[in-house]
Protein backbone atom coordinates (compact mmCIF):
# COMPACT_ATOMS: atom_id res chain seq x y z
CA UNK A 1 33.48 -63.77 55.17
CA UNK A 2 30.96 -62.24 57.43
CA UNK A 3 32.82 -58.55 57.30
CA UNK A 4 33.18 -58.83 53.47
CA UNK A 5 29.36 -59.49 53.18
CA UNK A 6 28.85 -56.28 55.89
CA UNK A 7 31.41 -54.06 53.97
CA UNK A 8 29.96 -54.43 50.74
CA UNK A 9 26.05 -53.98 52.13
CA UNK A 10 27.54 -50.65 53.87
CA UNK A 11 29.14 -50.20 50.57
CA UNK A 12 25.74 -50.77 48.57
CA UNK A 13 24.30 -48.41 50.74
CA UNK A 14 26.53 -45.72 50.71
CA UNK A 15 26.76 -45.86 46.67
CA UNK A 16 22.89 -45.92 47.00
CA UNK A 17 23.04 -43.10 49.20
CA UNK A 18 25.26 -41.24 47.26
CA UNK A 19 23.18 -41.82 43.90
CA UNK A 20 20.19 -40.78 45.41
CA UNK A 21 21.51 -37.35 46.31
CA UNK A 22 23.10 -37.12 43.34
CA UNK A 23 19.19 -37.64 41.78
CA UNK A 24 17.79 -35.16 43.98
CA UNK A 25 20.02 -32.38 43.27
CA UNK A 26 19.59 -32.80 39.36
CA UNK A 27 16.47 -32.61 40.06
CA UNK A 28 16.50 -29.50 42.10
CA UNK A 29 18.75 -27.69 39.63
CA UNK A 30 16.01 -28.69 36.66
CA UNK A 31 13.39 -27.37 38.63
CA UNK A 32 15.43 -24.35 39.72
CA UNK A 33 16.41 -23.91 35.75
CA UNK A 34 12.77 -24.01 34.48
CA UNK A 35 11.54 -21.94 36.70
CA UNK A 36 14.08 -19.60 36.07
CA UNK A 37 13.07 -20.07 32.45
CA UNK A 38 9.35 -18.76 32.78
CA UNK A 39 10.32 -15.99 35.50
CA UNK A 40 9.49 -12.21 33.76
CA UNK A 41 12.80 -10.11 32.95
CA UNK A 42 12.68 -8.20 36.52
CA UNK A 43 12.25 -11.83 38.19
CA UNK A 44 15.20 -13.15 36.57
CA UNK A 45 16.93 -10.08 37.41
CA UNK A 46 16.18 -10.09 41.15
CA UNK A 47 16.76 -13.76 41.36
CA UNK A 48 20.25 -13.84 39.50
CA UNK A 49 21.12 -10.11 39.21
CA UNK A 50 20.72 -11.27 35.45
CA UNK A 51 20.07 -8.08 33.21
CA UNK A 52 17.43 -7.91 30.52
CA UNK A 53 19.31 -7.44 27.46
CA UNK A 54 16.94 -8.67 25.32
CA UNK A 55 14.18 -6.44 26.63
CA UNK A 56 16.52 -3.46 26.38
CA UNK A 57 17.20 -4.33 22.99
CA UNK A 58 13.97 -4.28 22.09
CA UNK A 59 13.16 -1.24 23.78
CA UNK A 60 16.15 0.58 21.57
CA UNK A 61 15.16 -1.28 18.49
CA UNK A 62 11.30 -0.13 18.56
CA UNK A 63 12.55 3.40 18.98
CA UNK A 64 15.30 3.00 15.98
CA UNK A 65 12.81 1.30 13.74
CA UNK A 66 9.90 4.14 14.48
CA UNK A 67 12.35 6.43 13.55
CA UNK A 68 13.47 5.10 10.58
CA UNK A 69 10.45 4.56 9.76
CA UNK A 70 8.93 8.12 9.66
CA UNK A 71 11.98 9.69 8.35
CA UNK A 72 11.34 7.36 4.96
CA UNK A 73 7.83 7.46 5.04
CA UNK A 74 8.23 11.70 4.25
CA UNK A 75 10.31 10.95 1.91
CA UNK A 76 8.05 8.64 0.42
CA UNK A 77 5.54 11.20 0.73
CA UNK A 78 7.59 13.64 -1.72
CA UNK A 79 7.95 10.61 -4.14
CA UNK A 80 3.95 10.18 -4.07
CA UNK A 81 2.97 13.53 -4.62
CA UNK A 82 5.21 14.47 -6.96
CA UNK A 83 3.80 11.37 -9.15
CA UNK A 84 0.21 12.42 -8.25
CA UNK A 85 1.15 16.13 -9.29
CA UNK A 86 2.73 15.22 -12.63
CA UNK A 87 -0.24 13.06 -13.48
CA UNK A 88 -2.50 16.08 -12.83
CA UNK A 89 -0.37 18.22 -15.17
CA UNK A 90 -0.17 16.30 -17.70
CA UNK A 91 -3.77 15.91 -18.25
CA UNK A 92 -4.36 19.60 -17.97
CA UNK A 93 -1.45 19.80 -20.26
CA UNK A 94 -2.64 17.41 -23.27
CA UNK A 95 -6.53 17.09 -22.44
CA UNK A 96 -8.51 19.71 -24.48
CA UNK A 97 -11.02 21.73 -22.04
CA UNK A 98 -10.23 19.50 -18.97
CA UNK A 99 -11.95 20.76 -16.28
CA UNK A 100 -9.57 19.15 -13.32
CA UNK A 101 -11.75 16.91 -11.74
CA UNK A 102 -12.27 13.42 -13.08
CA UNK A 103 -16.06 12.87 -14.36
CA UNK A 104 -15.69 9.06 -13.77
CA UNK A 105 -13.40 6.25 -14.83
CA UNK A 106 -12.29 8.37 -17.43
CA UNK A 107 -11.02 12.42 -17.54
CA UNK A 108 -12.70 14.33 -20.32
CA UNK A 109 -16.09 13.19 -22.43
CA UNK A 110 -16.84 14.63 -26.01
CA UNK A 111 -19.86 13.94 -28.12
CA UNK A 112 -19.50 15.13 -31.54
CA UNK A 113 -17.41 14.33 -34.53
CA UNK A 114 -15.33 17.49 -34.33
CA UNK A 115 -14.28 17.31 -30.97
CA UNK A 116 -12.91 14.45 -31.54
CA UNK A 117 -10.92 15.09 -33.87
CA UNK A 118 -9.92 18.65 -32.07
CA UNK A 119 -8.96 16.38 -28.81
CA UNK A 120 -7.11 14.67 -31.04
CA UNK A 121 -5.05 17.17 -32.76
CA UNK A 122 -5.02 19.16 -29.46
CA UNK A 123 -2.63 16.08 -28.02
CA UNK A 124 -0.19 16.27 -30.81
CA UNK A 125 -0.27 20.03 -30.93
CA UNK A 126 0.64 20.33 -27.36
CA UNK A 127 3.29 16.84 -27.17
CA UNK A 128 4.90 19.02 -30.61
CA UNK A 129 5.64 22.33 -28.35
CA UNK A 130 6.02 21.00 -24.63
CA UNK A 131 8.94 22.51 -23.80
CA UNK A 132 7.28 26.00 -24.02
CA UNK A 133 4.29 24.70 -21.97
CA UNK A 134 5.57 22.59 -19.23
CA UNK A 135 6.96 24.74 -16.06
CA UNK A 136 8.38 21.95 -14.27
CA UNK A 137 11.58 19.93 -15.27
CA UNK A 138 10.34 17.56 -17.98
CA UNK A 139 11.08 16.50 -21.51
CA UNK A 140 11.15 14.57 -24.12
CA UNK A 141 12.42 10.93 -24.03
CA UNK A 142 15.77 9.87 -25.79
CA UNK A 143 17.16 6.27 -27.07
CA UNK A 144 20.31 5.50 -26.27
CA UNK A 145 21.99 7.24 -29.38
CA UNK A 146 20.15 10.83 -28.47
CA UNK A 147 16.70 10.71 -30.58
CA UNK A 148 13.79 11.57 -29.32
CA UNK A 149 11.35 8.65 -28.71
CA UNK A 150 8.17 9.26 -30.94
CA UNK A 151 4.55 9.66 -29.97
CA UNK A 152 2.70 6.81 -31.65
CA UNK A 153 -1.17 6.82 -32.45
CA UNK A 154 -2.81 3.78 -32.79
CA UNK A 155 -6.97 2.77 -33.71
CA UNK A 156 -8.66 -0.18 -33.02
CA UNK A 157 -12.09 -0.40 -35.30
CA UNK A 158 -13.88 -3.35 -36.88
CA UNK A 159 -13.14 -4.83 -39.80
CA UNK A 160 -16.12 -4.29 -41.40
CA UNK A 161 -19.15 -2.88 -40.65
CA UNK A 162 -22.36 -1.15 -42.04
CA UNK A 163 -25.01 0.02 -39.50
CA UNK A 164 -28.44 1.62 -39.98
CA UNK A 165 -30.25 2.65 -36.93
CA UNK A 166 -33.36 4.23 -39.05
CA UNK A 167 -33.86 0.17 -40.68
CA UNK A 168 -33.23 -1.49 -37.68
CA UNK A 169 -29.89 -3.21 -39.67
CA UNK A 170 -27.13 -3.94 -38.99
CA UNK A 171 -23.79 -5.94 -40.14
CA UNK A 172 -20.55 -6.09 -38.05
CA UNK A 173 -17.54 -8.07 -38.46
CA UNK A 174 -16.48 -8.65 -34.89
CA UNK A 175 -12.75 -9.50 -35.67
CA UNK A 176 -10.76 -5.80 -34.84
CA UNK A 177 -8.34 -4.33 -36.28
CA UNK A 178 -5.27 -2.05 -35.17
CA UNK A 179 -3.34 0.74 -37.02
CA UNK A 180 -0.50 2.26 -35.93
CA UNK A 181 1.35 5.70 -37.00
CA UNK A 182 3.89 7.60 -34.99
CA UNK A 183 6.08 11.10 -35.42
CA UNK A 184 8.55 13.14 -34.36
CA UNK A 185 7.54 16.03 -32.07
CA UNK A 186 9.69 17.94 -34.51
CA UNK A 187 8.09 17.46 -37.55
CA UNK A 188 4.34 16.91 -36.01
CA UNK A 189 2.79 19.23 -38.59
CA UNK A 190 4.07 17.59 -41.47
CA UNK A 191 3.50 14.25 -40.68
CA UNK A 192 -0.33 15.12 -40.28
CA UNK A 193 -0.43 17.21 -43.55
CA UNK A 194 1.23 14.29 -44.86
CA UNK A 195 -1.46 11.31 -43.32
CA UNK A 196 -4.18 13.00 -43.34
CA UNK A 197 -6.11 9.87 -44.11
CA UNK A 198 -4.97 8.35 -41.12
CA UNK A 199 -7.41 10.51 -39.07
CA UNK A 200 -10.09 9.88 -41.35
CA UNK A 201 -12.38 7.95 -38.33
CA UNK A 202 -15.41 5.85 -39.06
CA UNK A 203 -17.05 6.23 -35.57
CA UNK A 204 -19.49 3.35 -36.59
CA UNK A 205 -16.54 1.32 -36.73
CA UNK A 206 -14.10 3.04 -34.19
CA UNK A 207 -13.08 1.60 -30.78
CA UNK A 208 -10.84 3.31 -29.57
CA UNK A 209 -8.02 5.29 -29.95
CA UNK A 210 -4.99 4.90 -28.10
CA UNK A 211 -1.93 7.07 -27.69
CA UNK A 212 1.23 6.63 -26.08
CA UNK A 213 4.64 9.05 -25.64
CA UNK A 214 7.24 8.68 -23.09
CA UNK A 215 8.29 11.48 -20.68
CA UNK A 216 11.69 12.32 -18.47
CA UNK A 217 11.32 14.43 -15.67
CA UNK A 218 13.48 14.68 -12.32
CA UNK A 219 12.11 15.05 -8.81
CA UNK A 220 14.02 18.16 -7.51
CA UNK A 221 11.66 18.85 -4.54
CA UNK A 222 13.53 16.06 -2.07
CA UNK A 223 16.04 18.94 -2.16
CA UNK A 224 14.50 21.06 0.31
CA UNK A 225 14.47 17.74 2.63
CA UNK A 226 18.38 17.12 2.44
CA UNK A 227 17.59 13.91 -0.05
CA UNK A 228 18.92 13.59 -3.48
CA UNK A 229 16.64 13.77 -6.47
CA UNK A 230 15.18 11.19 -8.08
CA UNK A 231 15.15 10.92 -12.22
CA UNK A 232 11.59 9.36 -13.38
CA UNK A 233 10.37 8.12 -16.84
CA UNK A 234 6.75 8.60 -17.18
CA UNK A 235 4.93 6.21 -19.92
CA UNK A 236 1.60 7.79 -20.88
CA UNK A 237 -1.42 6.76 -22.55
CA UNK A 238 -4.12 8.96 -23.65
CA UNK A 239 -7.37 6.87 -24.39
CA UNK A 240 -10.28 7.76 -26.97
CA UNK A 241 -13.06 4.93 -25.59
CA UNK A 242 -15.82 4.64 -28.45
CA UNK A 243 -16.62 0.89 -27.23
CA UNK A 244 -19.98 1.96 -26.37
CA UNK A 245 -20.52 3.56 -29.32
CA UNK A 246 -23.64 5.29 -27.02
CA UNK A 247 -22.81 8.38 -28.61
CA UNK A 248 -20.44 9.63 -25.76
CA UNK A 249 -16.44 8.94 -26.37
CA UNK A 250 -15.06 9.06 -23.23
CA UNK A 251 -11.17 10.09 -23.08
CA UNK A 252 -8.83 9.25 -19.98
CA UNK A 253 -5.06 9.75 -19.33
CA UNK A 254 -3.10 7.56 -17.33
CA UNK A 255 0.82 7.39 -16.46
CA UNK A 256 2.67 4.51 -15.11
CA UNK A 257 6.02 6.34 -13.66
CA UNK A 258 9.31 4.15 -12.95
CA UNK A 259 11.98 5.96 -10.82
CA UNK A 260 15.44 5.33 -11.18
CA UNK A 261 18.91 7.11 -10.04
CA UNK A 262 20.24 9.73 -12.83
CA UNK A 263 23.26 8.68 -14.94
CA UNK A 264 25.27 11.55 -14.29
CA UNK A 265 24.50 14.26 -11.00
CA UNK A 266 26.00 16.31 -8.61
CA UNK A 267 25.07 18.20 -5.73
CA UNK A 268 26.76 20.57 -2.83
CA UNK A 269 25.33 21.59 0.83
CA UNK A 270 23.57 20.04 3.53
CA UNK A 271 22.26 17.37 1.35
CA UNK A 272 25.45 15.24 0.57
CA UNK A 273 25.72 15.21 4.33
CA UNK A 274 22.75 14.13 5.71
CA UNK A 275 23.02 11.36 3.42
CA UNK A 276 26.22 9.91 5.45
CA UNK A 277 24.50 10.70 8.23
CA UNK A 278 21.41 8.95 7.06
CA UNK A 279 23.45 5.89 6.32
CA UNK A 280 25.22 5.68 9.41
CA UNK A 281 21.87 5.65 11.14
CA UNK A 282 20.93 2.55 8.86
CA UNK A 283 24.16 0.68 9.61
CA UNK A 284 23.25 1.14 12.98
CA UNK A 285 20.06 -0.28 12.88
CA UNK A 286 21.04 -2.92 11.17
CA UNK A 287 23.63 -3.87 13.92
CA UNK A 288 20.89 -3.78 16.63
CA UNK A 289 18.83 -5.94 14.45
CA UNK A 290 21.58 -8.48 14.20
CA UNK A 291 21.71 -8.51 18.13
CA UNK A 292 18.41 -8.83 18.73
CA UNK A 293 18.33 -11.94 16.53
CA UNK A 294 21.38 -13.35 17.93
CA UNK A 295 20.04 -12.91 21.05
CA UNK A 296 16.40 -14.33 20.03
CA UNK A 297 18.07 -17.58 18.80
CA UNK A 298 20.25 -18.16 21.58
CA UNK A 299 17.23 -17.95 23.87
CA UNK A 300 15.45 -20.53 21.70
CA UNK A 301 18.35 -22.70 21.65
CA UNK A 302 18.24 -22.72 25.77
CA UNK A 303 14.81 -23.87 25.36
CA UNK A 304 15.49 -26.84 23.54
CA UNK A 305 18.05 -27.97 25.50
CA UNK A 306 15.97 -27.22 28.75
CA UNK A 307 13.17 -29.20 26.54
CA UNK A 308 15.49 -32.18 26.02
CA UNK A 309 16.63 -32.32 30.14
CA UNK A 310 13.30 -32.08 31.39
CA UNK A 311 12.32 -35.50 28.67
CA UNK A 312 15.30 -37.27 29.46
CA UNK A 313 14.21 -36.48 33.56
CA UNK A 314 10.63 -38.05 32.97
CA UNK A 315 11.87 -40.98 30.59
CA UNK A 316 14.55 -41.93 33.02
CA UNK A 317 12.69 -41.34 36.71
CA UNK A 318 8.95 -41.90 35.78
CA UNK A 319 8.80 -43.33 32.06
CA UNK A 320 6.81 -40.95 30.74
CA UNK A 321 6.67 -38.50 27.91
CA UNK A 322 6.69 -34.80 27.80
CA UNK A 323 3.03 -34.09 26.41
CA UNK A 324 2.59 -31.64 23.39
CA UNK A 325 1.12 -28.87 26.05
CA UNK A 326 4.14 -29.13 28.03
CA UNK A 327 6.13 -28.81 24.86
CA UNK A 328 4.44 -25.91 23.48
CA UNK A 329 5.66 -24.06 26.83
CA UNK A 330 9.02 -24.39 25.60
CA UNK A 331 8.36 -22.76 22.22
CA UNK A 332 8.14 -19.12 22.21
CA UNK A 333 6.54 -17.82 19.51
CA UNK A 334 7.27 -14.62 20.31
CA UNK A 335 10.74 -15.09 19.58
CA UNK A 336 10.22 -16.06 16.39
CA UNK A 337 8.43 -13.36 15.59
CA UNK A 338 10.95 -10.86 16.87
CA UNK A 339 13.40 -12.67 14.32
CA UNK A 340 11.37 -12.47 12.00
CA UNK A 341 11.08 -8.68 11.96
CA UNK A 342 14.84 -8.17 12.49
CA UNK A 343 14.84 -9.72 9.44
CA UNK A 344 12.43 -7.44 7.48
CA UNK A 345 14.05 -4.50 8.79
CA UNK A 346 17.89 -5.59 7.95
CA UNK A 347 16.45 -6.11 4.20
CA UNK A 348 14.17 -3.06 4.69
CA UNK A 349 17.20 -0.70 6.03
CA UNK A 350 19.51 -2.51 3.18
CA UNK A 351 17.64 -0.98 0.75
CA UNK A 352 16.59 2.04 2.20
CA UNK A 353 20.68 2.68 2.33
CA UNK A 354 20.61 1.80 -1.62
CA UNK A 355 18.24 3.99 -2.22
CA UNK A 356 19.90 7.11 -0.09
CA UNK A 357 23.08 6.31 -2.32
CA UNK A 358 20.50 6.47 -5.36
CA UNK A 359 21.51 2.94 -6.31
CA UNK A 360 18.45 1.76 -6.20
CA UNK A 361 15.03 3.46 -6.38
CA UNK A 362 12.14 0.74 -5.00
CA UNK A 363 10.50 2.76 -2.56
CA UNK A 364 7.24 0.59 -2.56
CA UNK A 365 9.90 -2.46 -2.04
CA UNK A 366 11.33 -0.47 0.45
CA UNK A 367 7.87 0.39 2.50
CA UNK A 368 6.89 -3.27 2.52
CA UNK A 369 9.80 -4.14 4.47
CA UNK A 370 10.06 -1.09 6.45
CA UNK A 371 6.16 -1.28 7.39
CA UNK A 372 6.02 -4.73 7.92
CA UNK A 373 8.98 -4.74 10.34
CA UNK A 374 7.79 -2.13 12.63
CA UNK A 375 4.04 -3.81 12.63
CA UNK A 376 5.55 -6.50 14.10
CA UNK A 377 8.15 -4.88 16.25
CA UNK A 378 4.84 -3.08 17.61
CA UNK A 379 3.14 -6.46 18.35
CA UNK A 380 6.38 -7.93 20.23
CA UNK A 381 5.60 -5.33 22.33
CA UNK A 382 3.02 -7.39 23.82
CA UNK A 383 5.16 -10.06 25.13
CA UNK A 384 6.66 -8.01 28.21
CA UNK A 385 2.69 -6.88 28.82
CA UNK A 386 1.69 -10.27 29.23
CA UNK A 387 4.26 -10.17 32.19
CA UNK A 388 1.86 -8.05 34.05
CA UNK A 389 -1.16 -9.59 35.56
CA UNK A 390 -4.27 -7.46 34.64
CA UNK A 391 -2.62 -7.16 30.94
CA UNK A 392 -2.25 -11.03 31.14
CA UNK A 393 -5.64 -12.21 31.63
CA UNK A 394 -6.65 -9.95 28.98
CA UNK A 395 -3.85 -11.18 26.30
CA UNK A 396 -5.11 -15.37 27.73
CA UNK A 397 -9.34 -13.63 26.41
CA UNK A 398 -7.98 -12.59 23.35
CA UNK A 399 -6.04 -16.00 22.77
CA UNK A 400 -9.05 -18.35 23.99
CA UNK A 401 -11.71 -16.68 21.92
CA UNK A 402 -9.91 -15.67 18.97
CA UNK A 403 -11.50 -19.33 17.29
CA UNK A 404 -14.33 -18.83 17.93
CA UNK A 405 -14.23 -15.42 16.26
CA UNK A 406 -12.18 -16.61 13.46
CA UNK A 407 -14.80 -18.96 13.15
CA UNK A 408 -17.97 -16.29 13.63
CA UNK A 409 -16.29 -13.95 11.07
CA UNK A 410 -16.09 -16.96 8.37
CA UNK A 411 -19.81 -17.09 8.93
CA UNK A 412 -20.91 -13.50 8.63
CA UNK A 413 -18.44 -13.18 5.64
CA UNK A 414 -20.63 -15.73 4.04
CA UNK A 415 -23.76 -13.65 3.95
CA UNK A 416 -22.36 -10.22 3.51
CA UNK A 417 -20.81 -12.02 0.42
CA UNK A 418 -24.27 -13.19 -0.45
CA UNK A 419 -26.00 -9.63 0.01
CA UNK A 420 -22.98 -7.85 -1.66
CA UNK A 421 -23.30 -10.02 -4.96
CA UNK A 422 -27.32 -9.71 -4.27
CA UNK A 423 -27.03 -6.05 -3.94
CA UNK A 424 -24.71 -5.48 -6.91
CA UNK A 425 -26.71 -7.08 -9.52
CA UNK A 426 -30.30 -5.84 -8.13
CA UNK A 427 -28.99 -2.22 -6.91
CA UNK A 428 -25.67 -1.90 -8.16
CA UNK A 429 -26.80 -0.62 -11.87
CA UNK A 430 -29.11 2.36 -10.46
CA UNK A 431 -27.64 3.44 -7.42
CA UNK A 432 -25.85 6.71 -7.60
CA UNK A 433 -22.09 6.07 -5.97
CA UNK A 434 -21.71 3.71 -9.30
CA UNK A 435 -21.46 7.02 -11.21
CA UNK A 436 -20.92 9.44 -8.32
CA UNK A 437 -17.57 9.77 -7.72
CA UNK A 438 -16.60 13.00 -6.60
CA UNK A 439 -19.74 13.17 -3.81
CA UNK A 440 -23.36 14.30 -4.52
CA UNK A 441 -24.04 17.55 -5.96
CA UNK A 442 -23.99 20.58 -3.44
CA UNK A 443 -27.57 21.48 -2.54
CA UNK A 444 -28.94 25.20 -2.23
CA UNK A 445 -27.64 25.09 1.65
CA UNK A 446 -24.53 24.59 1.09
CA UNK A 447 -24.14 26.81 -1.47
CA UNK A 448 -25.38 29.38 -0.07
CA UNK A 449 -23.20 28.57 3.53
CA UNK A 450 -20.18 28.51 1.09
CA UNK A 451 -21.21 31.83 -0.48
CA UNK A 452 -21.39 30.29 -4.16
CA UNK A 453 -21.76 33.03 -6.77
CA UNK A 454 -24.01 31.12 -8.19
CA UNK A 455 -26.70 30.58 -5.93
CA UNK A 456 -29.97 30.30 -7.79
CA UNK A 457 -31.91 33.30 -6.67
CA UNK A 458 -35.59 33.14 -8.12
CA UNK A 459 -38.00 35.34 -8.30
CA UNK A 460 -41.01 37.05 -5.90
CA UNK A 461 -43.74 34.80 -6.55
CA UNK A 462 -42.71 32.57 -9.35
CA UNK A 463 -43.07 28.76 -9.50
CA UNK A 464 -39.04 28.23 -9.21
CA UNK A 465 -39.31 29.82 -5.23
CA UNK A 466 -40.83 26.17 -5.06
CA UNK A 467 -37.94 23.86 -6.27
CA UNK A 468 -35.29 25.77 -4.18
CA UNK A 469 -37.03 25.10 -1.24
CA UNK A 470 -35.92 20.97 -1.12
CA UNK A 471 -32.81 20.15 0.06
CA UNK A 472 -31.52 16.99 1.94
CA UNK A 473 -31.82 19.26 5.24
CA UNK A 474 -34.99 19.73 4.70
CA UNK A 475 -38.10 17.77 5.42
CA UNK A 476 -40.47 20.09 4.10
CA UNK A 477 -41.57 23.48 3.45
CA UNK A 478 -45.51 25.06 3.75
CA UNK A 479 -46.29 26.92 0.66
CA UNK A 480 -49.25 28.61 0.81
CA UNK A 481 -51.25 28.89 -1.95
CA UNK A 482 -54.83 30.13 -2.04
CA UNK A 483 -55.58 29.65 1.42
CA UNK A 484 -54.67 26.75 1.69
CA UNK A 485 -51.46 25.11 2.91
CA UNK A 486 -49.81 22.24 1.65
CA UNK A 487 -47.37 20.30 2.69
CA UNK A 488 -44.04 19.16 0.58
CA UNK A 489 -42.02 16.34 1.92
């Protein structure tokens, strides 16, 4: 009985024993695991020969995405100024005695009855014989069965209205009302001849006048780059503003321009090539996207289990918890974001592909994803800086007092709110960038520096040798006059 009692406290011992190693070295290989875990990419690698795949990946992807990047944002460029371009030609086009330059909010102003009504005709004159005028390739739109979409001209006025500025009376039905005509480019003469009355305007009354025609024109510029050309439909509205009725009608264009991929095209050379090539490059993008994501989650998924072991370690050996600091070590943000922004950039580069095969045509679509991907492709960057110690403690001052700017910046935004609204309604009304919008007018200076023709040259001895003397470079100027001098600030 004795040796039973002996065997099974050696036995007790031993299993003891054995347990308590068995303890220890889960333990050790935790501890070895998470601080594996928070080792940099050239740690890991020297303590496991692991490689940094994700870091390369990253490395290839920033390039890739850059790339893509610039190569659509000049084509974008091309799309933007040939939009910008039209719009400027079509106001010199159908705006009588537009001068190029926009006065304001609005293109061309007219103050008299007649030129009105010659702005007026001048649109329909010119819309009635474009296809002599225009030099680039644009037309006329056409419905679906081949007819030419019509111009229409529409007025707004008031209903009724009798006004008589000499008596001081006045009587004004405030309720508007709209008339609308519209013609055939091809028969523009005789539908005027024929409603004549329509143009009969009571400016008293008159609000505006609004027209609207509907333009085809193909972008044949992205040529030169190796990119297929785009077919646009440009809507356009020509505005006759009387709502002041101040004596001044004010007349803008503007064009709202949708691109989409032409029904029927075809093109030989270098362009139909680069195009495959183009789309390769996409595909390939996308593919590195796809592993960097993979890779991303995976990593995330380690954490949680690593997360899980190191709770179960503390519940089991010291009944604790892990506390929310601890557990914020274990989720990367960083991650996320990179997932995030393969994301964007598979849907950016999905559609950028669309739109090289002229399937689609959303380039601002396109930039959103494209941009937004690379931003924060950019800012994963600073992950692996973080890794080094002088770019560390300045990523931890950023992250510490980034409240407490948030939180300054919420303040100040309150009172430059305050002075802006102050400033707008007290200043705003007389201050001359509300109606200066194509900078101050050149003084004598610079006109002279720029060798302007027509430099106001005044002469010997008269009164005018006075005024050209200010100028915002000036100060002042003596004059002498009878003796005496006086100053002129």
């Amino acid at each position: 009985m004795e040796l039973l009692v002996r065997y099974l406290d050696r036995s007790d011992s031993i299993g003891s024993t054995m347990t308590q190693d068995s303890s220890l070295m889960k333990e050790a290989t935790l501890r070895d695991d998470l601080r594996y875990y928070f080792m940099s990419p050239c740690e890991k690698y020297k303590a496991r020969g692991q490689k940094p795949w994700k870091l390369g990946v990253q490395i290839l992807k920033i390039v890739m995405i850059t790339t893509q990047l610039i190569l659509f944002g000049l084509n974008n460029q091309l799309v933007v100024s040939y939009k910008e371009e039209n719009t400027i030609a079509l106001k010199n086009l159908f705006l009588k005695d537009y001068s190029g330059v926009d006065e304001d909010d609005y293109c061309v102003s007219v103050y008299s009855q007649q030129r009105v009504y010659d702005s007026l005709y001048y649109v329909m004159d010119q819309y009635s014989q474009l296809g002599r005028l225009t030099v680039g390739p644009i037309s006329y739109a056409e419905d679906e069965e081949g007819r030419f979409l019509p111009l229409v001209i529409c007025k707004q006025f008031y209903k009724r209205g009798s006004v008589e500025p000499s008596d001081e009376t006045y009587d004004i039905d405030a309720e508007l009302e709209k008339a609308c005509m519209s013609f055939n480019p091809k028969t523009v003469n005789q539908w005027r001849s024929q409603n004549s009355s329509f143009f009969d305007l009571d400016f008293y009354r008159l609000v505006d006048v609004e027209i609207t025609f509907q333009l085809k024109g193909i972008n044949l510029q992205t040529v030169r780059s190796r990119e297929l050309p785009d077919c646009y439909s440009f809507y356009v509205t020509i505005t006759f503003d009387n709502r002041c009725h101040s004596g001044m009608v004010k007349i803008s264009l503007d064009t709202d321009s949708i691109s989409n991929a032409c029904r029927d095209w075809k093109i030989s050379g270098t362009a139909q090539k680069n195009t495959h090539y183009l789309l390769v490059f996409d595909g390939f993008i996308i593919l590195v996207c796809i592993t960097s994501a993979i890779l991303c989650t995976r990593s995330i998924v380690l954490a949680v289990r690593l997360l899980q072991r190191f709770s179960r370690f503390l519940n089991e050996n010291y009944n604790r918890k892990v506390c929310e600091d601890d557990q914020r070590e274990f989720l990367n943000c960083w991650y996320l974001l990179i997932i995030f922004s393969d994301l964007l950039a598979i849907v950016g580069s999905i559609l950028k592909m669309e739109i090289q095969a002229k399937s689609l045509t959303s380039y601002d679509v396109c930039s959103i994803f494209l941009g937004t991907s690379t931003l924060m492709v950019w800012v994963g960057v600073i992950r692996y800086l973080g890794y080094f110690e002088k770019y560390n403690v300045l990523l931890l001052t950023m992250k510490a007092a980034f409240p407490k700017v948030l939180r300054f910046c919420c303040c100040a935004g309150m009172i430059y709110l305050g002075y802006t609204f102050c400033g707008w309604i007290v200043l705003g009304p007389y201050h001359e960038k509300n109606y200066q919008m194509n900078g101050f007018p050149m003084t004598d200076l610079q006109k002279f520096l720029l060798e302007q023709k027509d430099f106001p040259v005044a002469e010997e001895g008269s009164q005018t040798d006075i005024n050209v003397g200010y100028s915002t470079f000036c100060c002042c100027r003596r004059v002498p006059e009878n003796d005496d001098i006086i100053l002129i600030s």
